[in-house]
PDB file of N, CA and C in Angstrom:
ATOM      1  N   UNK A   1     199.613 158.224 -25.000  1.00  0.00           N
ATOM      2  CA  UNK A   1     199.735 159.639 -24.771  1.00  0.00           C
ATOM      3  C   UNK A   1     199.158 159.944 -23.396  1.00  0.00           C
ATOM      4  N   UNK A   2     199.568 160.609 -22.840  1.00  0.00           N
ATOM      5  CA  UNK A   2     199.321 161.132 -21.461  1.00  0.00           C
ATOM      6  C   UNK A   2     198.864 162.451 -21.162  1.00  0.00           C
ATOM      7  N   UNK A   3     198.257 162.697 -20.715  1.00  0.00           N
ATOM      8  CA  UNK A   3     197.568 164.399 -20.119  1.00  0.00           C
ATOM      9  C   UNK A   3     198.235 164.779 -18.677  1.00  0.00           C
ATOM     10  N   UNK A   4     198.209 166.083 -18.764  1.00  0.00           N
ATOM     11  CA  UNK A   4     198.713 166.938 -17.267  1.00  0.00           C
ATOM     12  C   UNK A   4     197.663 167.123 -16.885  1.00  0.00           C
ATOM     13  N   UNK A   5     197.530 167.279 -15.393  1.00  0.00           N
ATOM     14  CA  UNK A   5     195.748 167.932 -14.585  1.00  0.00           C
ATOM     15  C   UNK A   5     195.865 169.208 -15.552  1.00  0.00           C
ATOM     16  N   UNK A   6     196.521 169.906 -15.878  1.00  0.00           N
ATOM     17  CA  UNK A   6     196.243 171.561 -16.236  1.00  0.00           C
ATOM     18  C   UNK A   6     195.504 171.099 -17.375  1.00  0.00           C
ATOM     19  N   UNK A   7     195.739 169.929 -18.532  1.00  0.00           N
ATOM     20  CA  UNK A   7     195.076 170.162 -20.052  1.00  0.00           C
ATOM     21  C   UNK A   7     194.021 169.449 -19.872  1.00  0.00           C
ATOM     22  N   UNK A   8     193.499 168.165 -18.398  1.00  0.00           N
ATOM     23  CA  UNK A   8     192.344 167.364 -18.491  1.00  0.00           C
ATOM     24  C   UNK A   8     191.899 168.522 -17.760  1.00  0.00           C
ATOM     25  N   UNK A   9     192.202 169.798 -16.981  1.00  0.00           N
ATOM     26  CA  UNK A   9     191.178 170.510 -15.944  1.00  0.00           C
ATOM     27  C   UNK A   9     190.301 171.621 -17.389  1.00  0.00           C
ATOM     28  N   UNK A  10     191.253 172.070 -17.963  1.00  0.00           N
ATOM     29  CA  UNK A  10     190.856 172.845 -18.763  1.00  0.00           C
ATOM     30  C   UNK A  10     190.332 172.262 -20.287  1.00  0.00           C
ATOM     31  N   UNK A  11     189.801 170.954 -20.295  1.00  0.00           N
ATOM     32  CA  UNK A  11     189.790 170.026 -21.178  1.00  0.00           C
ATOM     33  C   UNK A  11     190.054 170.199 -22.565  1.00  0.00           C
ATOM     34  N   UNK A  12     191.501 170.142 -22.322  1.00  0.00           N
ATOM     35  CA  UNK A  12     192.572 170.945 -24.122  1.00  0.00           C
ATOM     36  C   UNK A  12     193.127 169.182 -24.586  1.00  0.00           C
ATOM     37  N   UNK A  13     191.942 167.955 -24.011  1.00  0.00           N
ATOM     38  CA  UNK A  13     192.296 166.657 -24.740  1.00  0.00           C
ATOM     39  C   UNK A  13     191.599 166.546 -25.789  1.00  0.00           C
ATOM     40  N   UNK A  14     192.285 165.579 -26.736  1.00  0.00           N
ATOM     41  CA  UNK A  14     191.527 165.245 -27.592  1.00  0.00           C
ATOM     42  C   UNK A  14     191.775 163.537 -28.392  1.00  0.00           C
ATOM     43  N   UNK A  15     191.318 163.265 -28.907  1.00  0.00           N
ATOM     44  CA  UNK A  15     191.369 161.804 -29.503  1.00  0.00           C
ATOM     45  C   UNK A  15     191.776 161.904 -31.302  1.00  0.00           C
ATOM     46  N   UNK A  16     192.583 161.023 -31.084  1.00  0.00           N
ATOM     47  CA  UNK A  16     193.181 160.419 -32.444  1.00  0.00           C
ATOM     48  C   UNK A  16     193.239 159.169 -32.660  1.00  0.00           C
ATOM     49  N   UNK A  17     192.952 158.522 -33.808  1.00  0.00           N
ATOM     50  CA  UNK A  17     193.034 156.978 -33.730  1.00  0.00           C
ATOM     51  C   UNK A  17     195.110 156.718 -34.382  1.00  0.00           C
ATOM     52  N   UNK A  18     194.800 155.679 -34.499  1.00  0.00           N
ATOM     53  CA  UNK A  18     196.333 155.162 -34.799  1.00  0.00           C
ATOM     54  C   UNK A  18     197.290 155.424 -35.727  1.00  0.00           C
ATOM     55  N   UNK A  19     196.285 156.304 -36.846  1.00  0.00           N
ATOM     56  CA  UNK A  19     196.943 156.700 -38.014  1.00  0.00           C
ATOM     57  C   UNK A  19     197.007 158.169 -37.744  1.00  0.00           C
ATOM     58  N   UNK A  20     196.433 158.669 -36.775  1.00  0.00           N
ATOM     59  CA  UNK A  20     196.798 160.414 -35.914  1.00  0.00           C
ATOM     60  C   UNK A  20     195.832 160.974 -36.673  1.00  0.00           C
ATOM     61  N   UNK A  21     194.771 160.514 -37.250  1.00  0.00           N
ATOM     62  CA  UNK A  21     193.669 160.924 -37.613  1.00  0.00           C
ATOM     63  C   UNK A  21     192.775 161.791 -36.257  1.00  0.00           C
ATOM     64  N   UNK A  22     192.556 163.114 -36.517  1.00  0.00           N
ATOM     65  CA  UNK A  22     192.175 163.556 -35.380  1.00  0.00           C
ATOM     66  C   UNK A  22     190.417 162.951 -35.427  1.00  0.00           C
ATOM     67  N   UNK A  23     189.651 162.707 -33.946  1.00  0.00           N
ATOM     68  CA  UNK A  23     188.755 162.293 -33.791  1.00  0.00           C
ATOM     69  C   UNK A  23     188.132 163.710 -33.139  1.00  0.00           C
ATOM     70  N   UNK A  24     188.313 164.015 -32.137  1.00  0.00           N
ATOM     71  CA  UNK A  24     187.410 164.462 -31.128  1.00  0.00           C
ATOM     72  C   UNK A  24     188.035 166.017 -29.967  1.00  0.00           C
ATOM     73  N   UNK A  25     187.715 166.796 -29.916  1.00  0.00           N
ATOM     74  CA  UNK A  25     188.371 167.719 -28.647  1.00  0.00           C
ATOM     75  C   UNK A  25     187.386 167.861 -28.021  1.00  0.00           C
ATOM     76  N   UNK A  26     187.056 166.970 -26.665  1.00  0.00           N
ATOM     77  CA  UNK A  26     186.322 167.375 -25.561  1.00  0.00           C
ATOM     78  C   UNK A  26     185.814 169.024 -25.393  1.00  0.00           C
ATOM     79  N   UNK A  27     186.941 169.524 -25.359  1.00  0.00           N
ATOM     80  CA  UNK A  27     186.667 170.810 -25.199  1.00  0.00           C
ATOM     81  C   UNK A  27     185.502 171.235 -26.088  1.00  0.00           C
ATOM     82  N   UNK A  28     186.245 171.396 -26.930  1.00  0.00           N
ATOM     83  CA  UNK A  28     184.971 171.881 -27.714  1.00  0.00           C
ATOM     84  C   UNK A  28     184.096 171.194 -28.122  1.00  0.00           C
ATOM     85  N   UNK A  29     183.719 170.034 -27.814  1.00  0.00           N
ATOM     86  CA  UNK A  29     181.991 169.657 -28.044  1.00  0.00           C
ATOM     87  C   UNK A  29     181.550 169.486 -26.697  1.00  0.00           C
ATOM     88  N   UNK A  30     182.188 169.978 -25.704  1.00  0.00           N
ATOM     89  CA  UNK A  30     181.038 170.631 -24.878  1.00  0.00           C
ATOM     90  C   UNK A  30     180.837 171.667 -24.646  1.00  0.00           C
ATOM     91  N   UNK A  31     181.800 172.937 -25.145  1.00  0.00           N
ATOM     92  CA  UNK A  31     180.895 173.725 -26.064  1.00  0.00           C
ATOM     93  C   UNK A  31     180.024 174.380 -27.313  1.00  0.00           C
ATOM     94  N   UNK A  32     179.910 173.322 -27.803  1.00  0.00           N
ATOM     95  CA  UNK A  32     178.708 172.933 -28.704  1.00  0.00           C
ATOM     96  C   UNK A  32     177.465 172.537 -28.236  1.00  0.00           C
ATOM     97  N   UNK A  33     177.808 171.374 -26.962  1.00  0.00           N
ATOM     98  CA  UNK A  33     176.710 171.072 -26.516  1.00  0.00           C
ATOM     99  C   UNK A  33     175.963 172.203 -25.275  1.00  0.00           C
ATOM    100  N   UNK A  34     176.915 172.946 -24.784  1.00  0.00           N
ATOM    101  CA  UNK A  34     176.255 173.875 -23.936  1.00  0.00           C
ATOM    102  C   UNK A  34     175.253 174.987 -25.243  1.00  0.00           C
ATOM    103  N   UNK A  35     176.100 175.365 -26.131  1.00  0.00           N
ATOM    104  CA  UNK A  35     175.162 176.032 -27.092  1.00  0.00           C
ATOM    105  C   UNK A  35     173.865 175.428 -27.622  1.00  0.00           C
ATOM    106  N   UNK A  36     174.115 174.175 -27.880  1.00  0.00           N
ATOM    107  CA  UNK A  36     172.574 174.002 -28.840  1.00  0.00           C
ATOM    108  C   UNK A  36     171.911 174.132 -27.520  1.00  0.00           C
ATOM    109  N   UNK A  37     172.011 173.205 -25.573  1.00  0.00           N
ATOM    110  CA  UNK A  37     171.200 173.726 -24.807  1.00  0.00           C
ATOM    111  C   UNK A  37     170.952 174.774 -25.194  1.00  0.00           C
ATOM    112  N   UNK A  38     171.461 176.033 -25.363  1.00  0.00           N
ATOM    113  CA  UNK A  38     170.951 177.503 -24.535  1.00  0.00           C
ATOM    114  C   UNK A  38     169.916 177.940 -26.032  1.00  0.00           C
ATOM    115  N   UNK A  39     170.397 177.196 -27.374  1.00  0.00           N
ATOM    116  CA  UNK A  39     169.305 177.615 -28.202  1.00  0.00           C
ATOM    117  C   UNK A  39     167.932 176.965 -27.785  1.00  0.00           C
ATOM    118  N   UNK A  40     168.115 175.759 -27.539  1.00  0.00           N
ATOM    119  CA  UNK A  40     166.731 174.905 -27.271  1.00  0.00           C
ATOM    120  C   UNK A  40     166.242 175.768 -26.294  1.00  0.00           C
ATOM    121  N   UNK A  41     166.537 175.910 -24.735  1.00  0.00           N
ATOM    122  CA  UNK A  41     165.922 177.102 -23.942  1.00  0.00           C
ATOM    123  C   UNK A  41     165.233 177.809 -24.564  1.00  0.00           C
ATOM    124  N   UNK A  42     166.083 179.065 -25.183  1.00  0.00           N
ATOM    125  CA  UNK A  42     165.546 180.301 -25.649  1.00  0.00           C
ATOM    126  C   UNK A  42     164.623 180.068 -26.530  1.00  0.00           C
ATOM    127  N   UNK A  43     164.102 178.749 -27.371  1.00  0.00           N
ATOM    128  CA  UNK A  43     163.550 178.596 -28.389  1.00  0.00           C
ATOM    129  C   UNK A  43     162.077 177.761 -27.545  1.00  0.00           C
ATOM    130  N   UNK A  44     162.295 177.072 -26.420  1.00  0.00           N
ATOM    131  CA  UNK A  44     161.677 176.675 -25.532  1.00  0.00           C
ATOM    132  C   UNK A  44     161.660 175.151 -26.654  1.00  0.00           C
ATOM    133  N   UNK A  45     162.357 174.362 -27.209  1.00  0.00           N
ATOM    134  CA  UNK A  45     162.344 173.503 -27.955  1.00  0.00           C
ATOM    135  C   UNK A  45     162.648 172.381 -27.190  1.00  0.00           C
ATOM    136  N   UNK A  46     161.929 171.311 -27.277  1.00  0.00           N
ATOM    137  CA  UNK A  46     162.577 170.171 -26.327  1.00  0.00           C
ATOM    138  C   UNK A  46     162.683 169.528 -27.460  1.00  0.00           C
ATOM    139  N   UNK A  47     163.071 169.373 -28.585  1.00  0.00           N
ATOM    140  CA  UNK A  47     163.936 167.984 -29.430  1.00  0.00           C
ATOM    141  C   UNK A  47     165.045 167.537 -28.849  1.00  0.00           C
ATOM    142  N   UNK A  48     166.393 168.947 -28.864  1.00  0.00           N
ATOM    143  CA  UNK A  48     167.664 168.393 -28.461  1.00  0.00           C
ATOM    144  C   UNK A  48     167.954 168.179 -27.121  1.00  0.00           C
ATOM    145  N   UNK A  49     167.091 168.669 -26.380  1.00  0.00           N
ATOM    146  CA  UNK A  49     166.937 167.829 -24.707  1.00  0.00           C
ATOM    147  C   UNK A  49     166.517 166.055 -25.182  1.00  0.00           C
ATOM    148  N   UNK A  50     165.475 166.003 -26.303  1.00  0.00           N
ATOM    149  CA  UNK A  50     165.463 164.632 -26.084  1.00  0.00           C
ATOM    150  C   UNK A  50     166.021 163.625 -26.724  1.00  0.00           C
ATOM    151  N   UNK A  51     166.554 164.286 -27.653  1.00  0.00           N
ATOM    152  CA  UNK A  51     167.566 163.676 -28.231  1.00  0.00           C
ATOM    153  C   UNK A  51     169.059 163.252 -26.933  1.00  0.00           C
ATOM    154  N   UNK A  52     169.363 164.544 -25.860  1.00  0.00           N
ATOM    155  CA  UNK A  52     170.234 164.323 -25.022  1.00  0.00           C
ATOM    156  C   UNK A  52     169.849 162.811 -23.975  1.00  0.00           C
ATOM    157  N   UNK A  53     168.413 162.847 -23.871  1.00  0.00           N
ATOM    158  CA  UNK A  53     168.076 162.187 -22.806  1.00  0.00           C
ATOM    159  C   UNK A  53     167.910 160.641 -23.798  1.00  0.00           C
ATOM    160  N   UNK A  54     167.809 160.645 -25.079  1.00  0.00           N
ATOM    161  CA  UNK A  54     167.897 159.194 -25.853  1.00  0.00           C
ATOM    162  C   UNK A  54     169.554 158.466 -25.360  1.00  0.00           C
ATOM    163  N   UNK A  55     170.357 159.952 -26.232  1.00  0.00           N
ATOM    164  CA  UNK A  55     171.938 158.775 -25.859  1.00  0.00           C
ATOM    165  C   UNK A  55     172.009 158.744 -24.296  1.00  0.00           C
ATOM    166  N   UNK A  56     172.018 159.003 -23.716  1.00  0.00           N
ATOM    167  CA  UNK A  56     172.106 158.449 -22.025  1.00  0.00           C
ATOM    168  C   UNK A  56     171.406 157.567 -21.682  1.00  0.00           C
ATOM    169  N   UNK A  57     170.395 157.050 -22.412  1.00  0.00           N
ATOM    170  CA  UNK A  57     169.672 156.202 -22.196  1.00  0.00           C
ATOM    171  C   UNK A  57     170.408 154.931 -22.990  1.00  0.00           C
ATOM    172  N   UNK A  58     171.017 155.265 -24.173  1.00  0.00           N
ATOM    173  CA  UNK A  58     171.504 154.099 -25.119  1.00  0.00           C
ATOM    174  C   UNK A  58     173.020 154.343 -25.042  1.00  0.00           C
ATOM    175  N   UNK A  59     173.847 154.791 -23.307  1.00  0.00           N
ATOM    176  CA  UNK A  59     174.750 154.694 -23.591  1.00  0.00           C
ATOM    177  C   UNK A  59     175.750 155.155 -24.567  1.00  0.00           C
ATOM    178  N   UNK A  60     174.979 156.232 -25.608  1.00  0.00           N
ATOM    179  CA  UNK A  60     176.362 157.205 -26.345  1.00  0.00           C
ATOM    180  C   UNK A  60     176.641 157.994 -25.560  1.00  0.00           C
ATOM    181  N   UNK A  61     176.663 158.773 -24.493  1.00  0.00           N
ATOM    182  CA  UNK A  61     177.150 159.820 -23.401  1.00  0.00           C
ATOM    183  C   UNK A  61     176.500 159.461 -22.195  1.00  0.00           C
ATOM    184  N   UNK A  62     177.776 159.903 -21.702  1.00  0.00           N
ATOM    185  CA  UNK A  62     178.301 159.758 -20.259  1.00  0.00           C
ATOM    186  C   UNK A  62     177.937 160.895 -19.200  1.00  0.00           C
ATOM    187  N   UNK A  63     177.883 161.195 -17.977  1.00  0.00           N
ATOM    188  CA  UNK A  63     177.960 162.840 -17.444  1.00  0.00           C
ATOM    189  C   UNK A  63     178.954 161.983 -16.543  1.00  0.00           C
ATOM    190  N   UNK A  64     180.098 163.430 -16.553  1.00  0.00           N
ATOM    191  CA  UNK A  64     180.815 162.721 -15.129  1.00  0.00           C
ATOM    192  C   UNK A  64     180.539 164.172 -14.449  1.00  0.00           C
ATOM    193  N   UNK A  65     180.654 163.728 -13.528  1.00  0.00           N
ATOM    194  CA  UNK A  65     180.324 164.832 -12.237  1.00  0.00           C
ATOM    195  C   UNK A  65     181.393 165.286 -11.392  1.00  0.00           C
ATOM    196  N   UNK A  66     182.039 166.512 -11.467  1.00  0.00           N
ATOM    197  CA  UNK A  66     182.477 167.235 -11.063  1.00  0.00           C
ATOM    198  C   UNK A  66     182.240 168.260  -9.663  1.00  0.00           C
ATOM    199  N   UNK A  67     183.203 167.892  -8.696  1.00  0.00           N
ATOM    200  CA  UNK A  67     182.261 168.726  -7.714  1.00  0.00           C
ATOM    201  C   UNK A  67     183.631 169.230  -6.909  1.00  0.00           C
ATOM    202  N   UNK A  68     183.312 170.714  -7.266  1.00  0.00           N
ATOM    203  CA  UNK A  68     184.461 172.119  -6.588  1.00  0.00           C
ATOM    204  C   UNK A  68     184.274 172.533  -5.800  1.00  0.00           C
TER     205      UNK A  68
END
């Protein structure tokens, strides 16, 4: 399956394994992940910061960097 720049810019991809079992929409788990940030902030909570800073450390997430 293939993506257009318009659905990877606006990240409307998502993952399915072989049986079209849906896995994953980028899109929206990074906005999930921008939310739990802005609760941890407001809550001044550093768990899910360190929980963020564990998988980057063990390789479950990635940051790619974007620059406009």
């Amino acid at each position: 399956m293939g993506y257009f720049y318009q659905d990877w810019k606006n990240k409307k991809m998502s993952v399915e394994d072989s049986e079209g079992q849906f896995i994953m929409n980028f899109g929206e788990a990074e906005k999930s992940m921008i939310g739990n940030l802005e609760t941890a902030i407001a809550k001044k909570d550093t768990s899910y910061m360190e929980y963020i800073k564990d998988c980057l450390e063990k390789g479950k997430l990635e940051l790619k960097w974007n620059i406009s």
